[in-house]
Protein backbone atom coordinates (compact mmCIF):
# COMPACT_ATOMS: atom_id res chain seq x y z
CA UNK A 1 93.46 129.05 108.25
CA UNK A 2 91.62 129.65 104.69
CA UNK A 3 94.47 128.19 103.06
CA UNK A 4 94.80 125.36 105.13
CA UNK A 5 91.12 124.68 105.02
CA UNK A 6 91.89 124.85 100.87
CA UNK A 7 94.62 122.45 100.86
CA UNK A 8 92.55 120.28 102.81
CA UNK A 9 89.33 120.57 100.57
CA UNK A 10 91.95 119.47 97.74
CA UNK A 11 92.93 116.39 99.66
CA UNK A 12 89.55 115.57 99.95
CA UNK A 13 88.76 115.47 96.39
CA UNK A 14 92.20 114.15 95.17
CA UNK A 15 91.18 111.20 97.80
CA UNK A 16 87.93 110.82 95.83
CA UNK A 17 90.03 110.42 92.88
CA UNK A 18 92.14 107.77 94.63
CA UNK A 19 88.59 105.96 94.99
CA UNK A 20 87.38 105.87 92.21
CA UNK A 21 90.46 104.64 90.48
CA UNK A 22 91.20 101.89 92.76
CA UNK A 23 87.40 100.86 92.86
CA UNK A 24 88.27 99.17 89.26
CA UNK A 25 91.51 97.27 90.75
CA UNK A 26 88.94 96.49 93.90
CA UNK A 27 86.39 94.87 92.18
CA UNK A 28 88.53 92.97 90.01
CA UNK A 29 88.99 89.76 92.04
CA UNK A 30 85.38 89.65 93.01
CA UNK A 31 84.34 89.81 89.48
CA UNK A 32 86.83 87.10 88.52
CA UNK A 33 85.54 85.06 91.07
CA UNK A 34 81.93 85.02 89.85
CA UNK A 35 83.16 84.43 86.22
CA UNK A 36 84.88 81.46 87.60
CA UNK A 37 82.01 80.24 89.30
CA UNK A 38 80.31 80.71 86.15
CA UNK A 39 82.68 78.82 84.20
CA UNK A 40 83.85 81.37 82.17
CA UNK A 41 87.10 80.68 83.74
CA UNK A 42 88.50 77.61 84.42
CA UNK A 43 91.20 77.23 86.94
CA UNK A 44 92.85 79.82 89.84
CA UNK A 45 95.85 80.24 87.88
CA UNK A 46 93.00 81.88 85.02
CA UNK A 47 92.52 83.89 86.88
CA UNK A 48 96.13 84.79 88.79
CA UNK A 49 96.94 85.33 85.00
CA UNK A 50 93.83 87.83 84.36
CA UNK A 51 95.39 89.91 87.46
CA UNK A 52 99.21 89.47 86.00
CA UNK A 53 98.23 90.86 82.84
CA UNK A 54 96.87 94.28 84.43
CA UNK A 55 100.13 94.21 86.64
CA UNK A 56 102.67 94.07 83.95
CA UNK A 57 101.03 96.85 82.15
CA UNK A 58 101.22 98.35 85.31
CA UNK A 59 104.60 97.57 85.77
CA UNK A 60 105.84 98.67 82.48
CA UNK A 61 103.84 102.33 82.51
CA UNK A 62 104.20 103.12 86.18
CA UNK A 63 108.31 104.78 85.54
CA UNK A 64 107.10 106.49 82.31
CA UNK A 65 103.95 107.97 83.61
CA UNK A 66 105.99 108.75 86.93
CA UNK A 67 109.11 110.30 84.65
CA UNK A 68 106.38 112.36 82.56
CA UNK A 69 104.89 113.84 86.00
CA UNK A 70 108.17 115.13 86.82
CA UNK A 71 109.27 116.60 83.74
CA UNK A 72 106.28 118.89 83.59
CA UNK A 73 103.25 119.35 85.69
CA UNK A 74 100.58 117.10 84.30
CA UNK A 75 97.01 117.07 86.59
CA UNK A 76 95.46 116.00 83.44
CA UNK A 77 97.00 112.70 83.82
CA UNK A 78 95.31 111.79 86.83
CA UNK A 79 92.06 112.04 85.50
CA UNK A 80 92.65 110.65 81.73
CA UNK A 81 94.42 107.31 84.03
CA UNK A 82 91.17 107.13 86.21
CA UNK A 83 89.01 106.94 82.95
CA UNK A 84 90.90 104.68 81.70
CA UNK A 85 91.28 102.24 84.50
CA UNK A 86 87.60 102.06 84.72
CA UNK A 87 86.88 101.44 81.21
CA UNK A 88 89.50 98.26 81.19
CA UNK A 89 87.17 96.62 83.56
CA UNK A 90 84.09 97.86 82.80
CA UNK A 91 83.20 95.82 79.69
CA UNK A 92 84.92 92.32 81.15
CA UNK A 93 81.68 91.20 82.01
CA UNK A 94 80.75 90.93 78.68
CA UNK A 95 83.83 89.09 77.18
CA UNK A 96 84.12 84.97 76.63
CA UNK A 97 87.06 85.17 74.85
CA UNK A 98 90.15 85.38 77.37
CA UNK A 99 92.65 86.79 75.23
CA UNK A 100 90.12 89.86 75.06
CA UNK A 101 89.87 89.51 79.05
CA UNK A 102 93.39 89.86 79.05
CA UNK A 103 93.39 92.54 76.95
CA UNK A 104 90.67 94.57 78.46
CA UNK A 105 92.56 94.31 82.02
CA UNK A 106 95.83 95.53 81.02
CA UNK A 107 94.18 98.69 79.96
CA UNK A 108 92.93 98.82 83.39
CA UNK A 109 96.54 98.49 83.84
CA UNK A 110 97.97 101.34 81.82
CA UNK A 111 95.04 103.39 83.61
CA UNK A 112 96.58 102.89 87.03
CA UNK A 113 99.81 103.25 86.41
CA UNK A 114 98.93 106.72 84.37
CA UNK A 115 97.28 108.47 87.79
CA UNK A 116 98.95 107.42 90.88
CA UNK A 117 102.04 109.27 89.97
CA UNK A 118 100.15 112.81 89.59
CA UNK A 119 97.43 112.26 91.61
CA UNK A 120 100.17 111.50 94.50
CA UNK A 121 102.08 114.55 93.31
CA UNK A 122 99.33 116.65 93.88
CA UNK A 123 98.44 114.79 97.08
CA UNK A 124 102.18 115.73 98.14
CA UNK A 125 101.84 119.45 97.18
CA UNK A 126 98.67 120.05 99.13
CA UNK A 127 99.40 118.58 102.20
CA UNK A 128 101.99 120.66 103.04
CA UNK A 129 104.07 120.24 106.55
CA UNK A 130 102.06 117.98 107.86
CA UNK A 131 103.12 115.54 105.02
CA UNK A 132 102.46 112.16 106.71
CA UNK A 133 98.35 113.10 107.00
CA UNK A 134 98.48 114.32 103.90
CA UNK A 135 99.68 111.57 102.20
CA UNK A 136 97.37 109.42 104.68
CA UNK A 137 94.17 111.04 103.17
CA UNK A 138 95.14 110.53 99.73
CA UNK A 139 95.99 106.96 100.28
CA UNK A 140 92.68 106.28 102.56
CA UNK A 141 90.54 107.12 99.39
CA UNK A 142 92.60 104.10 97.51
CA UNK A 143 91.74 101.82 100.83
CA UNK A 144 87.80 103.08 100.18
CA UNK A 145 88.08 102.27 96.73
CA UNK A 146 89.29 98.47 97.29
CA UNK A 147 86.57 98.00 99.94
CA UNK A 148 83.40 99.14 98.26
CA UNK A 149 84.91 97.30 94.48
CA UNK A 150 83.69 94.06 96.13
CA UNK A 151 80.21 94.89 97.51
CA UNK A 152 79.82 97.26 94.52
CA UNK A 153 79.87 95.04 91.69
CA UNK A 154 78.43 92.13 93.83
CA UNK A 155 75.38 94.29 94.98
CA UNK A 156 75.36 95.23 90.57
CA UNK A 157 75.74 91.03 90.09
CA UNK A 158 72.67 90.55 92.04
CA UNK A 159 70.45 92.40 89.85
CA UNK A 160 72.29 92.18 86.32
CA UNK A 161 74.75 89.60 86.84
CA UNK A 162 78.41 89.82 85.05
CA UNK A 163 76.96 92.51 82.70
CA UNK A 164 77.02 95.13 86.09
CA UNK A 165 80.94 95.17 85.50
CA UNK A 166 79.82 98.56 83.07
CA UNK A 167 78.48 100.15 86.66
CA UNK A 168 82.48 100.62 87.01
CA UNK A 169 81.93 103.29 85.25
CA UNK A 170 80.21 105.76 86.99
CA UNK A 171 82.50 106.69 89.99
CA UNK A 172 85.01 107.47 87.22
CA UNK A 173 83.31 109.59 85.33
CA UNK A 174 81.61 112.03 88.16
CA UNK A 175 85.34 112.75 89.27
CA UNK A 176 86.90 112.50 85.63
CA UNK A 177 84.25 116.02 85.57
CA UNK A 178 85.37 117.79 88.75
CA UNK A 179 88.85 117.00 87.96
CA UNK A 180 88.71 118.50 84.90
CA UNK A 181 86.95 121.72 85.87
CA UNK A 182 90.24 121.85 88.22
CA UNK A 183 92.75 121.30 85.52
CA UNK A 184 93.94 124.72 85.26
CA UNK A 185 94.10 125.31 89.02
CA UNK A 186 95.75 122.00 89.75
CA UNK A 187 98.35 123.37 87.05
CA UNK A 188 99.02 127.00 88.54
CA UNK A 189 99.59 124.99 92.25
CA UNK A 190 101.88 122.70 90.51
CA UNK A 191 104.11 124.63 88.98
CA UNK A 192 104.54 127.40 91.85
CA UNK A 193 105.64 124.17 94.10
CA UNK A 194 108.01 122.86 91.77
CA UNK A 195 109.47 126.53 91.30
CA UNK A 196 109.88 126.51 95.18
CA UNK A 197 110.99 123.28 95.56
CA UNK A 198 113.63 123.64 92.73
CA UNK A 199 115.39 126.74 95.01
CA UNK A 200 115.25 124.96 97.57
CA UNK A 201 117.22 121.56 96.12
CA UNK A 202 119.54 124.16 94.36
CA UNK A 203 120.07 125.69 98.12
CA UNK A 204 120.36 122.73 100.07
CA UNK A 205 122.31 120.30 97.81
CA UNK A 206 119.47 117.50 98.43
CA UNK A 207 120.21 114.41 96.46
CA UNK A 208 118.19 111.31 95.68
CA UNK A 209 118.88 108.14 97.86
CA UNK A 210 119.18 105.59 95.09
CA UNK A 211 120.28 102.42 97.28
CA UNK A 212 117.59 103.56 100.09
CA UNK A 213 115.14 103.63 97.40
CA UNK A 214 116.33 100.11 95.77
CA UNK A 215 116.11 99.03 99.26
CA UNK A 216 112.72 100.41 99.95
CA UNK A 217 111.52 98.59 96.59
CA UNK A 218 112.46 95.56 98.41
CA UNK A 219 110.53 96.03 100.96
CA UNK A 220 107.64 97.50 98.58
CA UNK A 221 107.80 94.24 96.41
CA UNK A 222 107.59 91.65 99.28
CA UNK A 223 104.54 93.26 101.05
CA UNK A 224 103.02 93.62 97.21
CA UNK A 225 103.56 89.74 96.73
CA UNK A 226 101.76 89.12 100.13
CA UNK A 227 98.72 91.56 100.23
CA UNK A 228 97.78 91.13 96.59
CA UNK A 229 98.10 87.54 96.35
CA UNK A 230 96.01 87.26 99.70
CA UNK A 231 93.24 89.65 98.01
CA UNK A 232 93.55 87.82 94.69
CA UNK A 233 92.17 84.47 96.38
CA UNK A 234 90.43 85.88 99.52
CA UNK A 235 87.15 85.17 97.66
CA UNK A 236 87.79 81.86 96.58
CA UNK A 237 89.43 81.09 100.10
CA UNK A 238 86.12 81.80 101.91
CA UNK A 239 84.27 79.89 99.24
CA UNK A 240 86.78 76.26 98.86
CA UNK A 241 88.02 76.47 102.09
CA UNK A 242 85.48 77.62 104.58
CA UNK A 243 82.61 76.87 103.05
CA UNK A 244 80.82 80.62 102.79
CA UNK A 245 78.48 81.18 100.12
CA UNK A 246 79.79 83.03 97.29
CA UNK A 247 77.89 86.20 97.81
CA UNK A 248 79.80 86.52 101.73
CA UNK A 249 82.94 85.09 100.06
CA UNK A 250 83.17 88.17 97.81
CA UNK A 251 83.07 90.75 100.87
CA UNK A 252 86.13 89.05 102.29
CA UNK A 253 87.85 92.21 100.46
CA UNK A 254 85.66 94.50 101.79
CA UNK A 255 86.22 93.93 105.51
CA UNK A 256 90.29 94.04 104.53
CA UNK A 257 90.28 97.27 102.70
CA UNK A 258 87.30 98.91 105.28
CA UNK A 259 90.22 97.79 108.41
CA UNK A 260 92.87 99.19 105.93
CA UNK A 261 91.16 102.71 105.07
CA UNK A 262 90.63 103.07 108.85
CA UNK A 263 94.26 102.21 109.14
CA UNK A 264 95.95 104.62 106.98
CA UNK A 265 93.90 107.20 108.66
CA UNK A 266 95.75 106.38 111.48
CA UNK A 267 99.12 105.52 109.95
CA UNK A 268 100.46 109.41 108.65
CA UNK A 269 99.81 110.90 111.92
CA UNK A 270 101.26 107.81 114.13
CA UNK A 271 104.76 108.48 111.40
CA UNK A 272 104.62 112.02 111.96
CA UNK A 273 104.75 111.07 115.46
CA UNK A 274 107.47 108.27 115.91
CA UNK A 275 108.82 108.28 112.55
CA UNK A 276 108.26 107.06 109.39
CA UNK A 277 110.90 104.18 109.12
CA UNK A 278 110.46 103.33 112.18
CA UNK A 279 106.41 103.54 112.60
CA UNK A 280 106.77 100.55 109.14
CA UNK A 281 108.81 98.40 110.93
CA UNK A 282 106.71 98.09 113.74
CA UNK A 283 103.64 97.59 111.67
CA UNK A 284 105.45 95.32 109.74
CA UNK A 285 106.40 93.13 112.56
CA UNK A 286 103.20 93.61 114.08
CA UNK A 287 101.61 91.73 111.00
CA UNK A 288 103.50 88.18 110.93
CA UNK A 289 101.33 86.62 114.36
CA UNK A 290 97.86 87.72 112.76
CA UNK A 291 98.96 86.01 109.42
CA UNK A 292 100.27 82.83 111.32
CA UNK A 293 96.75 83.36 113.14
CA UNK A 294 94.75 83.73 110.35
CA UNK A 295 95.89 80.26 108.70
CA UNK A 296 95.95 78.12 111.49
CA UNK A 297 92.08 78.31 111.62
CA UNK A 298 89.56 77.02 109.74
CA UNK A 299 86.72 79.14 111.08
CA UNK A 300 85.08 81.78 109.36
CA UNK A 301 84.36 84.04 112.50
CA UNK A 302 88.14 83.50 113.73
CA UNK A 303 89.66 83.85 110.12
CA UNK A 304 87.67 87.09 110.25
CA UNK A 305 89.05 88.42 113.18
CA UNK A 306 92.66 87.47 112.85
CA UNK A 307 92.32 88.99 109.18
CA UNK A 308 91.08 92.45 110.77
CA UNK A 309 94.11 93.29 113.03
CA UNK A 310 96.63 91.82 110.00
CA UNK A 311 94.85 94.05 107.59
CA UNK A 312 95.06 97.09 109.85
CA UNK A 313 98.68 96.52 110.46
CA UNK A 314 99.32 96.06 107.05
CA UNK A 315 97.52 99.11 105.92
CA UNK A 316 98.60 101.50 109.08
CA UNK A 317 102.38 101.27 106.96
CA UNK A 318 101.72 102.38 103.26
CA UNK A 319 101.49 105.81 103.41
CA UNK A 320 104.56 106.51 105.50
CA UNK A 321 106.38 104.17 102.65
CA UNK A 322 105.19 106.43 100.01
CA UNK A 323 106.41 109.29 102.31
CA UNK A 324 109.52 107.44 102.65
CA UNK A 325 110.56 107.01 98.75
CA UNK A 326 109.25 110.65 98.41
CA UNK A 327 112.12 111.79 100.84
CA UNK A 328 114.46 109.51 99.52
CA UNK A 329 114.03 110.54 95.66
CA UNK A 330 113.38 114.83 96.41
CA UNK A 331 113.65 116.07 92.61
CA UNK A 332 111.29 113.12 91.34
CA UNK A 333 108.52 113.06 93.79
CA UNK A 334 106.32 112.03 91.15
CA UNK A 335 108.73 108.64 90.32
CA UNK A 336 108.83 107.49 94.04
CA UNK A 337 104.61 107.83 94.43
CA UNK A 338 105.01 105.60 91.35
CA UNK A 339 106.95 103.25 92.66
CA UNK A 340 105.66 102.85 96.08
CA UNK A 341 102.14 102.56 95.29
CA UNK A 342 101.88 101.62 91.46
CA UNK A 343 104.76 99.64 90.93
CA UNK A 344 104.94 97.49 94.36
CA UNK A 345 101.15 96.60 93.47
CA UNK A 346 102.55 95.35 90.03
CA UNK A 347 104.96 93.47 91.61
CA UNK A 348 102.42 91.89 93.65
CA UNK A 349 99.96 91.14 90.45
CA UNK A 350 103.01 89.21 89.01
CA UNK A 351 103.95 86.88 91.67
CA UNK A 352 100.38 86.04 91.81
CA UNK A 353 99.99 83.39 89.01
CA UNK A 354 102.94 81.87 91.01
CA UNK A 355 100.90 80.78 93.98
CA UNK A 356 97.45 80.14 91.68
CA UNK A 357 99.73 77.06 90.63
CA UNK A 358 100.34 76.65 94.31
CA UNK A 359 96.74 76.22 95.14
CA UNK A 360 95.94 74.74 91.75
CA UNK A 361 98.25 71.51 92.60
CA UNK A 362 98.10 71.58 96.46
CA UNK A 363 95.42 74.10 97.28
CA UNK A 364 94.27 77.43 98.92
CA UNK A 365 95.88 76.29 102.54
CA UNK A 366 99.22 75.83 100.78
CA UNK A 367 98.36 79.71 98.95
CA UNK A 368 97.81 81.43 102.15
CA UNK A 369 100.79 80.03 103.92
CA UNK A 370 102.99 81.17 101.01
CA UNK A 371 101.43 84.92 101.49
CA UNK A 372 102.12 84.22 105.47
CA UNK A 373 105.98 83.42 104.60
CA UNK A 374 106.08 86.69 102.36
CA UNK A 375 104.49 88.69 105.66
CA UNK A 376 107.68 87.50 107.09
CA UNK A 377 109.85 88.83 105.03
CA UNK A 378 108.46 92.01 105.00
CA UNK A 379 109.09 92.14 108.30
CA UNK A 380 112.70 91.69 107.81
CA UNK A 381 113.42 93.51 105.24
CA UNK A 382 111.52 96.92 106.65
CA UNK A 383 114.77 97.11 109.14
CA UNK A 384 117.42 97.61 105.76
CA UNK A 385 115.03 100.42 105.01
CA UNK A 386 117.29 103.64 105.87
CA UNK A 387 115.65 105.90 108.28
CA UNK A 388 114.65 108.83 106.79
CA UNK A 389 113.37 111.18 109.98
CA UNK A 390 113.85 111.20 113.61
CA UNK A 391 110.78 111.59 115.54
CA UNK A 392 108.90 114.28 116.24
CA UNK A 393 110.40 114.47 120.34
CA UNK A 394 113.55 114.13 119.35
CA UNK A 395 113.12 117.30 116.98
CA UNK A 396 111.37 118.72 119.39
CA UNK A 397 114.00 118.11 122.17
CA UNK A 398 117.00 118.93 120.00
């Protein structure tokens, strides 16, 4: 019991982790919204680009940071990436000149990309049998972190306008401290598991699943291009389209990563339950009538509540896909929490300049039903995904 009460404490605090670091990425569209309102940028695909230019840094460190994770235990990593991430954002605010805004953001970029790998290695290691909780903990904090971003820098806007981007900093730095205290602890855990999980690969013959994982990228990449372009433009959907004042507008984010934390709560127990493949392509399919519902009205109340159960849905699948690619890739754990959360948000980050133009030339409406279209084929593409466990009955019953 002490030890699972340990590993559980450790959750805990790698979730707070999780928070802080995706409280920069949270924020981010919120703050580019009031700097386009503010004229410091000009046009949606300004700031689609802004949000590419984090993502292909992301893109581009997320296998090398994952790669150096599993070579060698690395804890360190996830709080140097944390400090990082917040310091790419936290000066923006300050910044006319947008090749320095671009700048500035891909360090946010190499800052993500350098602490989901360990932080979900770690995540991995402490959760222990019950993997899909676990892994649901960990990811919750990164739900937290998108939902307070927004009414964290806008509650900082209100009394020091775009100079309150530097209040990024704090969150990072109070767990950048704990984290280090832990360093040497975090090591000692991590190398015992590998040990451990090295005789046990040796004894079993487990190998990777490199076409389940391509296939899972798929799937990772499609859902990416949906959720992040709809969070990219949320803001400025609420604002152009439905009229809200920009302070609401900015919240939009909020009540879609508040329904998504409460979500992957729920998710890693429902996949221990009924199975991990199988629990994402229900979720998945789950998700195409809000998104349908969502666009097909133009008022704020309804948009709100067709937005709650698609963000729910949405969010109820991502830790059983990181739980997925970790099953599928055994001796690189630290790779596949790369690629399923760092490198499918890339992905995401990349196609959004794409549909900036889209609402640039035809507007938001014609945005949101391209993220709609991309729901759909997530929804297809979850049932190529291999299945990786039965269910917990039919283990049970066998």
């Amino acid at each position: 019991m002490t030890n699972q009460n340990h590993s559980y404490k450790e959750n805990l605090l790698i979730m707070g982790g999780h928070m802080a670091d995706d409280l920069c990425q949270g924020s981010l569209p919120a703050i580019l919204a009031f700097m386009y309102q503010e004229g410091k940028l000009s046009s949606y695909a300004d700031v689609a680009f802004l949000i590419m230019a984090t993502t292909i840094v992301n893109a581009i460190a997320q296998p090398l940071t994952g790669y150096l994770s599993d070579r060698k235990p690395r804890p360190y990593l996830m709080c140097l990436g944390m400090v990082i991430a917040a310091l790419g954002v936290a000066f923006i605010g300050f910044i006319d000149n947008y090749f320095l805004l671009c700048a500035a953001v891909a360090l946010n970029g190499i800052g993500v990309a350098t602490f989901h790998p360990s932080a979900g290695k770690l995540a991995n290691i402490f959760a222990g049998k019950k993997v899909g909780r676990g892994m649901s903990i960990f990811s919750v904090g990164g739900n937290i972190g998108y939902a307070i971003g927004p009414l964290y820098f806008t509650a900082g806007y209100l009394l020091f306008g775009l100079k309150a981007t530097v209040l990024i900093l704090i969150p990072a730095l109070i767990m950048a401290f704990i984290f280090i205290k832990r360093n040497r602890k975090y090591l000692i855990y991590s190398k015992r598991t590998e040990a451990r999980t090295r005789r046990h690969l040796n004894d079993a013959t487990i190998k990777d699943n490199y076409l389940g994982t391509f296939l899972l990228v798929l799937l990772v990449f499609a859902r990416s291009a949906a959720m992040f372009s709809l969070t990219t433009f949320l803001p400025l959907y609420f604002m152009h389209e439905l009229g809200q004042k920009e302070e609401v507008s900015t919240l939009a984010n909020t009540i879609v990563a508040g329904a998504g934390a409460v979500a992957t709560l729920i998710g890693g127990p429902m996949a221990d339950r009924f199975g991990f493949t199988q629990w994402v392509r229900f979720t998945s399919v789950v998700c195409v009538p809000f998104g349908v519902l969502f666009i097909l009205t133009h008022n704020p109340l309804l948009s709100v509540a067709a937005l709650i159960p698609l963000s729910l849905f949405y969010y109820a699948a991502m830790s059983p896909i990181v739980v997925i690619g970790q099953k599928m890739l055994p001796q690189h754990v630290g790779m596949a929490t790369g690629i399923t959360i760092g490198l499918g948000i890339s992905f995401g980050g990349i196609i959004a300049p794409v549909l900036g133009n889209l609402g640039d030339k035809f507007g938001l409406d014609a945005t949101m039903l391209a993220v709609v279209c991309l729901t759909g084929l997530s929804a297809l593409l979850s049932f190529v995904v291999p299945i990786v466990n039965r269910p917990v009955k039919e283990k049970i019953s066998a």
